[in-house]
N, C-alpha and C. Protein backbone atom coordinates (compact mmCIF):
# COMPACT_ATOMS: atom_id res chain seq x y z
N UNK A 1 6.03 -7.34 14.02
CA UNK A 1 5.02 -6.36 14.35
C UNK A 1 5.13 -5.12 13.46
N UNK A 2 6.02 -4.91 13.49
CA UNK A 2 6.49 -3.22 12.60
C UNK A 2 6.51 -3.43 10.79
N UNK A 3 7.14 -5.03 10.69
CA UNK A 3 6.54 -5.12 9.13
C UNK A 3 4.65 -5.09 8.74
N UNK A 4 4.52 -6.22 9.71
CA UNK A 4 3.13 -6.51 8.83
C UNK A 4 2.38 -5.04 9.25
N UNK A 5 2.80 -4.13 10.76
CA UNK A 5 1.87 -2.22 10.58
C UNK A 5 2.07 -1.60 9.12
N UNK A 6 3.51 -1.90 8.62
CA UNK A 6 3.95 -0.91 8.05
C UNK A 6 3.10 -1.67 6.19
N UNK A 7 3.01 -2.70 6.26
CA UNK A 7 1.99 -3.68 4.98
C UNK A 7 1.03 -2.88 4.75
N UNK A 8 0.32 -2.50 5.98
CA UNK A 8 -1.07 -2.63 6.18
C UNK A 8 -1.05 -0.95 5.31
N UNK A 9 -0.31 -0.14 5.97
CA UNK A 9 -0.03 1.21 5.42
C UNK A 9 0.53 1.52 4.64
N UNK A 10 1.01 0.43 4.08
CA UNK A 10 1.43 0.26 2.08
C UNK A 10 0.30 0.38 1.60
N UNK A 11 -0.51 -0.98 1.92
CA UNK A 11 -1.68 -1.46 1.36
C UNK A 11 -2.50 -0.67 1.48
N UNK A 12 -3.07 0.42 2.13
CA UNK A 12 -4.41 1.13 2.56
C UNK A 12 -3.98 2.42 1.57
N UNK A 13 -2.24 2.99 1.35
CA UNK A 13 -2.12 4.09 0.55
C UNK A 13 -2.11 3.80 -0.96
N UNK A 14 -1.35 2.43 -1.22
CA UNK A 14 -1.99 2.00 -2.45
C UNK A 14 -3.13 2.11 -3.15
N UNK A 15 -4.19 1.43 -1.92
CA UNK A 15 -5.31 1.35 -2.99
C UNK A 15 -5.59 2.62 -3.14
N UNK A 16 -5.61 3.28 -2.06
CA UNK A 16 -6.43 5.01 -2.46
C UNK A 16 -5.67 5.84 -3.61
N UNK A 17 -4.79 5.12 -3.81
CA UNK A 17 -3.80 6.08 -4.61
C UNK A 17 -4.50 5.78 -5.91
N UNK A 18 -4.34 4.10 -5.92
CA UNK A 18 -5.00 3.36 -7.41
C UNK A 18 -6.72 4.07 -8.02
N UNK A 19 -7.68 4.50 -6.30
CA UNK A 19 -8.52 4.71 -6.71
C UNK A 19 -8.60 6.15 -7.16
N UNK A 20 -7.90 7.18 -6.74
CA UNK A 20 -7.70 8.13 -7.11
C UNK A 20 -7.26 8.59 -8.32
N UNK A 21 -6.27 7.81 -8.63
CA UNK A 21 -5.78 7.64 -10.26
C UNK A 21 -7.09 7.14 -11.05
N UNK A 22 -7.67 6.77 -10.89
CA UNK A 22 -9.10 6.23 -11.64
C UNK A 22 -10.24 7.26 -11.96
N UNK A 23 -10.49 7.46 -10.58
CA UNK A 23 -11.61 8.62 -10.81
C UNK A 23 -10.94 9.95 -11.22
N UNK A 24 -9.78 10.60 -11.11
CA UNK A 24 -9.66 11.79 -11.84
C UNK A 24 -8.89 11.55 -12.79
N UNK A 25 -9.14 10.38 -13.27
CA UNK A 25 -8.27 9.87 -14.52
C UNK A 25 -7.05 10.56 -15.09
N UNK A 26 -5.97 10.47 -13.96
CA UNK A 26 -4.66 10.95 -14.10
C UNK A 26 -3.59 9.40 -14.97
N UNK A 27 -3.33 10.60 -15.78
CA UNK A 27 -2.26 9.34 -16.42
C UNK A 27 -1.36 8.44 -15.68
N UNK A 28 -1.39 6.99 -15.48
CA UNK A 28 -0.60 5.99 -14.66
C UNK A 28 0.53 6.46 -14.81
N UNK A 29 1.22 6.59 -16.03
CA UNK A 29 2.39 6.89 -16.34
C UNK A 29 3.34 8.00 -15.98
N UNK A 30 2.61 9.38 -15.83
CA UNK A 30 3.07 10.00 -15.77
C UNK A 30 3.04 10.40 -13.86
N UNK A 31 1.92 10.00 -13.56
CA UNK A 31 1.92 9.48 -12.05
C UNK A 31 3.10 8.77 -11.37
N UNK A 32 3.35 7.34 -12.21
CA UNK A 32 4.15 6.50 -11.60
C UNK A 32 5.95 7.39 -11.69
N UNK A 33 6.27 7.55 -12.85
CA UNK A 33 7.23 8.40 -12.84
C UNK A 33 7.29 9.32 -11.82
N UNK A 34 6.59 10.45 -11.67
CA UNK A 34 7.53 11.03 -10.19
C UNK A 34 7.31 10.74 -8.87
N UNK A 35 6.30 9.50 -8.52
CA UNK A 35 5.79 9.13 -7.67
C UNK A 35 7.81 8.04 -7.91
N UNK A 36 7.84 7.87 -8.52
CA UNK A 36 9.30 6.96 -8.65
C UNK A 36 10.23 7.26 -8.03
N UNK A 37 10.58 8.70 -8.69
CA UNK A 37 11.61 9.74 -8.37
C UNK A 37 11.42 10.15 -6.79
N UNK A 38 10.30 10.62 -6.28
CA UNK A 38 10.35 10.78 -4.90
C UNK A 38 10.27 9.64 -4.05
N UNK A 39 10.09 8.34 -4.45
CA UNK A 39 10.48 7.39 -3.41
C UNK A 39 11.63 7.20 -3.45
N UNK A 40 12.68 7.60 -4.72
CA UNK A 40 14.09 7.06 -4.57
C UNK A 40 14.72 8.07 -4.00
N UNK A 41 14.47 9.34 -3.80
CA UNK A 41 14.72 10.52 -2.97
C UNK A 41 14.25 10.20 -1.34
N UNK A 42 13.46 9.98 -0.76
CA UNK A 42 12.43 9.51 0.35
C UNK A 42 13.47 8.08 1.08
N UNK A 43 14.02 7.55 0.12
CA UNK A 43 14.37 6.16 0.55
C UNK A 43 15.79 6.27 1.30
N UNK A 44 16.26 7.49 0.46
CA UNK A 44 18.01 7.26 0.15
C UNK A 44 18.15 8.67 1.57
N UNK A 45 17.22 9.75 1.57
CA UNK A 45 17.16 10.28 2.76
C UNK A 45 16.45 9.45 4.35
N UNK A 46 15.66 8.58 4.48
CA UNK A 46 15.41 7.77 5.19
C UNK A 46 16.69 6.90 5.51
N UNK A 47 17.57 6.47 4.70
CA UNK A 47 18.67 5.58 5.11
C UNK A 47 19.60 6.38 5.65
N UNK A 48 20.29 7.54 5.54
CA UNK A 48 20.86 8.55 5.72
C UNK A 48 20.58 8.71 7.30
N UNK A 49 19.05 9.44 7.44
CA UNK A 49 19.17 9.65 8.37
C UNK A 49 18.35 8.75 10.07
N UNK A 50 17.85 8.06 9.68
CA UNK A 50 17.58 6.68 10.07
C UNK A 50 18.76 6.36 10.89
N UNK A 51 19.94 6.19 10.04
CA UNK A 51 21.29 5.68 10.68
C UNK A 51 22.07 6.85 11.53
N UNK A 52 21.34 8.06 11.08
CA UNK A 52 22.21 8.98 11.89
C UNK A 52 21.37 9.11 13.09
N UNK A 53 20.37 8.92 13.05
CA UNK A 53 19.31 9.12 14.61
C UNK A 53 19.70 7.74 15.45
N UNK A 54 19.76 6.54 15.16
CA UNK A 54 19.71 5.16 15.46
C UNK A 54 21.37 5.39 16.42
N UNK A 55 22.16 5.95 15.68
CA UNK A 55 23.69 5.99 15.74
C UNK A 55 24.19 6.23 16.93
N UNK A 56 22.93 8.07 17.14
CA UNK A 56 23.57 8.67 18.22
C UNK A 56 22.62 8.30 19.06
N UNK A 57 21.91 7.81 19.22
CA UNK A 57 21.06 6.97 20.33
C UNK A 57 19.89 7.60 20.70
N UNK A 58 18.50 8.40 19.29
CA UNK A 58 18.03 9.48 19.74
C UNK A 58 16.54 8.03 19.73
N UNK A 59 17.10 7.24 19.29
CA UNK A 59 15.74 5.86 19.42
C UNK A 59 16.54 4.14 19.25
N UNK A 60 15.80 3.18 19.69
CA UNK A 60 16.43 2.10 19.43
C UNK A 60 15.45 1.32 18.79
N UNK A 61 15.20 0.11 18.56
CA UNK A 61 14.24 -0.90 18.50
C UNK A 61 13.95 -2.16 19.38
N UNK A 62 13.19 -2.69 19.94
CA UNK A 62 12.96 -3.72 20.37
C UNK A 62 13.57 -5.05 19.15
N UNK A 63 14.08 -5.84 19.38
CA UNK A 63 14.79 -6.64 18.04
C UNK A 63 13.73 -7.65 18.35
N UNK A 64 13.18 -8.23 19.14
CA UNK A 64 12.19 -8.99 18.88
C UNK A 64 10.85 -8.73 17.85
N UNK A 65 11.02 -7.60 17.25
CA UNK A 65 9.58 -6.74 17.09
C UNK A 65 10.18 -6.67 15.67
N UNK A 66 11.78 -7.23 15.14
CA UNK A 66 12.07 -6.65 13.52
C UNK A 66 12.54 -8.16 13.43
N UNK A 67 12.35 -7.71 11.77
CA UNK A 67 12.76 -8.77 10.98
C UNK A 67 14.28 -9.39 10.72
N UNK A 68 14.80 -8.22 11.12
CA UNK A 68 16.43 -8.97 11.35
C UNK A 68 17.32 -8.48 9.90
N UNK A 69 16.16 -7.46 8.50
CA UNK A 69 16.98 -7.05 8.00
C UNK A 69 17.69 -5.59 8.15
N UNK A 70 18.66 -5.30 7.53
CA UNK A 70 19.35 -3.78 7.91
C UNK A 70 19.76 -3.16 6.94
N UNK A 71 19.53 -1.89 6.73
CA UNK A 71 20.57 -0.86 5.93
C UNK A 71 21.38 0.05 6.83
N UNK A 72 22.44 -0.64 7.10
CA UNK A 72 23.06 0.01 7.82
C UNK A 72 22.89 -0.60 9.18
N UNK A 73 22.55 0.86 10.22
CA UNK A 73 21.94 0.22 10.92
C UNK A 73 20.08 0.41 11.21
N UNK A 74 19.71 1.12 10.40
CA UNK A 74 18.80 1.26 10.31
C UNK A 74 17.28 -0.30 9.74
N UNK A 75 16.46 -0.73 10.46
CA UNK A 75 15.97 -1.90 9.98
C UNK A 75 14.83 -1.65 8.86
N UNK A 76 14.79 -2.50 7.79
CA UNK A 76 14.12 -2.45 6.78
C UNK A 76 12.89 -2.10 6.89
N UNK A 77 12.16 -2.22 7.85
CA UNK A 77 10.91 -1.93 8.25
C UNK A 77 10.85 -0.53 8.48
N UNK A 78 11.48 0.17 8.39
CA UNK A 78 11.55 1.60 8.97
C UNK A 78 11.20 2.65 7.26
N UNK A 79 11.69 1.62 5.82
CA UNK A 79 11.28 1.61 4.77
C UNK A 79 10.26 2.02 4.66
N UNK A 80 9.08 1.20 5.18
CA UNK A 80 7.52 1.54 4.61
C UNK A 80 6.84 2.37 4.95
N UNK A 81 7.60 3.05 5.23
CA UNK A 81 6.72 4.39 6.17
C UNK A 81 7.19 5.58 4.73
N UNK A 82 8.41 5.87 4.74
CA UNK A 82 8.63 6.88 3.34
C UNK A 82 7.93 6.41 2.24
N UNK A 83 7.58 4.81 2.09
CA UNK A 83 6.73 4.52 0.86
C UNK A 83 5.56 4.49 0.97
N UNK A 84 4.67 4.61 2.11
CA UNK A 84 2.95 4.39 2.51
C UNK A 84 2.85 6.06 2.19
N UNK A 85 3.87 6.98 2.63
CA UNK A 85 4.26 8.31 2.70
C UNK A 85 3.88 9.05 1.26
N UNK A 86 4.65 8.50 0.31
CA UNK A 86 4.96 8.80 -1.41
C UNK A 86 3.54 8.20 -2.27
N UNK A 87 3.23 7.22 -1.40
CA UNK A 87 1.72 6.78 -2.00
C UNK A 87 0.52 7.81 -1.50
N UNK A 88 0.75 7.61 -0.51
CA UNK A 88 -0.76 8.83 0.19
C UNK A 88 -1.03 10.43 0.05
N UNK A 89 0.02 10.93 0.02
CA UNK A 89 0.24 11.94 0.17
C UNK A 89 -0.28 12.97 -1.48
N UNK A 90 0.09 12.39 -2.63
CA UNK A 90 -0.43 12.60 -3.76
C UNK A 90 -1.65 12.33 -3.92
N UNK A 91 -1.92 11.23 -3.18
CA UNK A 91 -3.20 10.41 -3.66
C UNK A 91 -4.61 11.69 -3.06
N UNK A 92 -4.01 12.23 -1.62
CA UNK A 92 -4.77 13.10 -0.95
C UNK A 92 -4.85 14.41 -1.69
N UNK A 93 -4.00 14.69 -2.02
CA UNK A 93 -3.65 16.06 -2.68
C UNK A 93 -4.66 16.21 -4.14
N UNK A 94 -4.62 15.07 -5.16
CA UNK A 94 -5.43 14.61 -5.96
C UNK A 94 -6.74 14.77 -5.91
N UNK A 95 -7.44 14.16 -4.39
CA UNK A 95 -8.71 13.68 -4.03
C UNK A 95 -9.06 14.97 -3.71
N UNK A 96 -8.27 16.15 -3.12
CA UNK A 96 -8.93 16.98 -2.31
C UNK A 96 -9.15 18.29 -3.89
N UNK A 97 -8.29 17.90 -5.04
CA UNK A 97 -8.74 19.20 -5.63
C UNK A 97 -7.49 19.39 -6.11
N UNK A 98 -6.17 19.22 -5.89
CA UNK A 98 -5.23 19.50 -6.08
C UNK A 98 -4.61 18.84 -7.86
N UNK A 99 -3.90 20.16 -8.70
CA UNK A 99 -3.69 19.39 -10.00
C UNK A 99 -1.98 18.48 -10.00
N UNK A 100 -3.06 17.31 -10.90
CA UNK A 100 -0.97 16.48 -10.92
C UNK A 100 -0.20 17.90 -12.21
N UNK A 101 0.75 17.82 -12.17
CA UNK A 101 1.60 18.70 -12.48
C UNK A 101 1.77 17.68 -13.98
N UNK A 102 1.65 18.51 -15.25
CA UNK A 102 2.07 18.13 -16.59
C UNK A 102 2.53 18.44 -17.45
N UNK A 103 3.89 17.63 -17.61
CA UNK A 103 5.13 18.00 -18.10
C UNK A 103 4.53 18.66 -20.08
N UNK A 104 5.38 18.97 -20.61
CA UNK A 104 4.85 19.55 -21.64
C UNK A 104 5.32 18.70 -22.73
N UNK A 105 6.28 17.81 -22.19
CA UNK A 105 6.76 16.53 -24.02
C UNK A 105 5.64 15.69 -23.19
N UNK A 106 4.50 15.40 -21.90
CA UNK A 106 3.58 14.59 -22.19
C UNK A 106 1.96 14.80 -22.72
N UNK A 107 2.39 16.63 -22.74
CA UNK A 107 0.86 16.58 -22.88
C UNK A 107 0.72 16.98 -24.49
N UNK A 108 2.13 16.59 -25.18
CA UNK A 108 2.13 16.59 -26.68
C UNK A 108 1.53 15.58 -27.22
């Protein structure tokens, strides 16, 4: 249940992200790069503290409802939420008016 929610909210921030990158024709590249960097920041604080909330007992999971993988003790599904997160969130910021930020060895 919690993978294929958390798909769906990959999939729905993806595309807007993809379409957003299109129409204000922001460089893929320079997009994907810190869109990179903050999921590997996003991921590595999600595991951190995921396991520290799970630990001291501030939530649990139904185990019928996960896939059975773990970091820690935290379950993999708990993943797609910092990444639907790192996709949308630019993508909105973009759409609404907001500038991507450009480094100066790319806009040489």
């Amino acid at each position: 249940m919690f993978l294929e929610m958390g798909f769906w909210f990959v999939a729905a921030a993806a595309l807007l992200l993809l379409i957003v990158l299109l129409v204000k024709r922001i460089p893929y590249g320079q997009a994907l790069a810190v869109l990179g960097m903050a999921l590997v920041i996003m991921l590595v604080l999600t595991a951190i503290f995921d396991n520290l909330m799970i630990a001291v007992g501030l939530f649990d999971y139904g185990q019928q409802t996960l896939l059975g993988l773990y970091v820690g003790r935290a379950p993999i599904e708990d993943f797609l939420y910092p990444l639907a997160a790192i996709l949308l969130m630019p993508a909105l910021w973009w759409l609404f008016g907001g500038k991507p930020t450009v480094h100066k060895e790319a806009a040489k």
